[in-house]
Protein backbone atom coordinates (compact mmCIF):
# COMPACT_ATOMS: atom_id res chain seq x y z
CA UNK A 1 61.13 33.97 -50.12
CA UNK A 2 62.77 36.39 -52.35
CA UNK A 3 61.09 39.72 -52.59
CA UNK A 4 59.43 40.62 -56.06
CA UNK A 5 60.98 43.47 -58.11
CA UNK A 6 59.13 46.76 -57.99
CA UNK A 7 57.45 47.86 -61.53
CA UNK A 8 57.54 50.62 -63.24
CA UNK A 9 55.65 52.07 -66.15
CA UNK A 10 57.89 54.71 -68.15
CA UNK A 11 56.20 56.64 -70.93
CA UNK A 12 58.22 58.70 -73.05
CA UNK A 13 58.13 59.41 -76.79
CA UNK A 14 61.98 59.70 -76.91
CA UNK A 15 63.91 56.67 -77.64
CA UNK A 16 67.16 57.48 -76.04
CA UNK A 17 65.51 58.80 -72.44
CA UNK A 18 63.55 55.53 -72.64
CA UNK A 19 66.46 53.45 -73.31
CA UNK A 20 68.95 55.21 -70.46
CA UNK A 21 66.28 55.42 -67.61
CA UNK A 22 65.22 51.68 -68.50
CA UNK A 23 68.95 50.89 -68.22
CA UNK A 24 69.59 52.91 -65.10
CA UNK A 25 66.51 51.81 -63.17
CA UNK A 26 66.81 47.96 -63.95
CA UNK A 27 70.61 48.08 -62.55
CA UNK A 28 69.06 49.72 -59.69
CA UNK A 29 66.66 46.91 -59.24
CA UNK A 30 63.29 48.02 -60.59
CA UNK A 31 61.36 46.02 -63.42
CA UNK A 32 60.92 48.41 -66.00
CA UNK A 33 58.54 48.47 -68.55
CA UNK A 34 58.75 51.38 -71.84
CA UNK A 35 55.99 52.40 -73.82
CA UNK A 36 55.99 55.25 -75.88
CA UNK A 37 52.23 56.70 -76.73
CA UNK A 38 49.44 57.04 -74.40
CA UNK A 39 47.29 53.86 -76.10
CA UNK A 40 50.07 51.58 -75.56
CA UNK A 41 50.50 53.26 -72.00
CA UNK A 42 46.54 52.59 -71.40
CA UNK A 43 46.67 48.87 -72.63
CA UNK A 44 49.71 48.22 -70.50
CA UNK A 45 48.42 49.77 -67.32
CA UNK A 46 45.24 47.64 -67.79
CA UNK A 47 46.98 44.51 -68.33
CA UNK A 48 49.67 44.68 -65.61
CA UNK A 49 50.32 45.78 -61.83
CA UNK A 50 52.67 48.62 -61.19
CA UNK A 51 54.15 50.42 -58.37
CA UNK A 52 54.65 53.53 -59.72
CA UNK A 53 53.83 55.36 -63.53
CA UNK A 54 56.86 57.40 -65.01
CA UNK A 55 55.44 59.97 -67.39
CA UNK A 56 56.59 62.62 -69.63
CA UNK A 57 54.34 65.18 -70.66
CA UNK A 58 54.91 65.77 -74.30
CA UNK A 59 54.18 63.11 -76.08
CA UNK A 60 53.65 62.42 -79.59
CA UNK A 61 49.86 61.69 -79.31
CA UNK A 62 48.27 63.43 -76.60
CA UNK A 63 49.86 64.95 -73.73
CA UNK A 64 50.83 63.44 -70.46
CA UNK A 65 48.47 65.15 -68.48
CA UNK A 66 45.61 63.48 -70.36
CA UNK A 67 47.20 60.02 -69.68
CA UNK A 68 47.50 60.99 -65.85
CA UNK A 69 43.96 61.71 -65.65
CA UNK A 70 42.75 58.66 -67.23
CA UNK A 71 45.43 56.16 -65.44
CA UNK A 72 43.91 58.52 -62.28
CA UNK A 73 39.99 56.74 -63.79
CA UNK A 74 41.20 53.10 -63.06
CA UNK A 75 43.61 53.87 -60.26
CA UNK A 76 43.52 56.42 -57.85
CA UNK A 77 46.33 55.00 -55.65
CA UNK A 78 49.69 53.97 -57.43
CA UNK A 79 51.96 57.34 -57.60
CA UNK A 80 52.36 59.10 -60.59
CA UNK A 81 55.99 60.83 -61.08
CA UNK A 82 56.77 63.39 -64.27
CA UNK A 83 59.96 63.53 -65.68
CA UNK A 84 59.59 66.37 -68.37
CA UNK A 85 61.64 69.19 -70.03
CA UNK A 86 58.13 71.46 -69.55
CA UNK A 87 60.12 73.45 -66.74
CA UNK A 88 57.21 76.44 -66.17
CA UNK A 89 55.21 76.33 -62.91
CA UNK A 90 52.23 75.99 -64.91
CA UNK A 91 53.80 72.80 -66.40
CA UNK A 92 53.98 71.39 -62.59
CA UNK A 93 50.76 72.92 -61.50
CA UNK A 94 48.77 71.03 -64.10
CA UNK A 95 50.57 67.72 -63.20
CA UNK A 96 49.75 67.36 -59.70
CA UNK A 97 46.30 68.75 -59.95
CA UNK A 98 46.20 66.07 -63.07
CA UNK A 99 47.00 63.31 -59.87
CA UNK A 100 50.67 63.13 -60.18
CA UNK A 101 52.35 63.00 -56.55
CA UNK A 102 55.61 64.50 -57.82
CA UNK A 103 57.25 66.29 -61.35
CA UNK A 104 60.62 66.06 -61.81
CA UNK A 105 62.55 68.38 -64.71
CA UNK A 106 64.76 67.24 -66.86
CA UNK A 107 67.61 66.76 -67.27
CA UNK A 108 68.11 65.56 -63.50
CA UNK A 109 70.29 63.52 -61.34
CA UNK A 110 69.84 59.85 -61.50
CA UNK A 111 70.13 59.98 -57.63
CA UNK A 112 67.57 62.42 -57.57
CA UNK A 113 64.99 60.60 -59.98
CA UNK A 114 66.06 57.02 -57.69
CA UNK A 115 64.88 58.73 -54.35
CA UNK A 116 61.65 60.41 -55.25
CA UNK A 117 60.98 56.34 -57.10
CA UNK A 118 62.16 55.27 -53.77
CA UNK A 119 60.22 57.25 -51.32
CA UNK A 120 56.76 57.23 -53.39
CA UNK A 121 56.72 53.59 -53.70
CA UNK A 122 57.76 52.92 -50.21
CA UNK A 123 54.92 54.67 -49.40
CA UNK A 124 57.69 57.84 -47.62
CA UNK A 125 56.06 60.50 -49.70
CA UNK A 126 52.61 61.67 -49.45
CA UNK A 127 52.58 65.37 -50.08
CA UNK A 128 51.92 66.53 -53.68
CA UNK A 129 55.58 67.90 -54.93
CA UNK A 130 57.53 69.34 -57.82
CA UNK A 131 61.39 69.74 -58.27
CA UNK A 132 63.34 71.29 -60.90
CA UNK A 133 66.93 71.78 -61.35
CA UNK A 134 69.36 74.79 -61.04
């Protein structure tokens, strides 16, 4: 029995991130599903399983922290990752206190956002964590 794909929610307001991560991450083997406001995030997450929620935190109609915390109302156990240009310690802070288990800033390595996907959803990472390049 072949082993099912592991999904991913992305959320990001920007068309070309959305396009290059979906493109990246379904060579690498994930299912990838793009939305790119926090409703269609919301309806999505309520219809479908996922292993893991790929957020940005600016987007065009609320901020990524408020979708966090309500994904964090129905689902207090599939990891939440951040991959954001908001680069201040403050920025991170308010993720993982928001329920996010790691923020990542862009731009960064496609190894680097592969392994923290990797390790979360293989259940590898269970400290609260932020990274940021440079």
């Amino acid at each position: 029995m072949q082993e099912s794909k592991k999904r991913i929610l992305f959320v990001d307001d920007d068309d070309d991130t959305r396009l290059a991560l979906y493109r990246i991450l379904s060579i690498s083997g994930f299912e990838i599903v793009t939305v790119e406001t926090i409703d269609e995030a919301l309806e999505t997450a309520a219809a479908q399983r996922f292993d893991l929620y790929l957020l940005d935190n600016w987007l065009k109609d609320r901020s990524g922290l408020d979708l966090c915390r309500q994904i964090r109302a129905f689902d207090q156990k599939t990891p939440i990752v951040f991959y954001s240009a908001a680069a201040y310690e403050s920025d991170k802070a308010d993720a993982l206190n928001a329920g996010a288990q790691y923020y990542i800033t862009k731009p960064a390595s496609f190894e680097e956002i592969e392994s923290v996907i990797l390790s979360l959803i293989n259940g590898g990472e269970n400290k609260s964590k932020s990274h940021s390049q440079g």
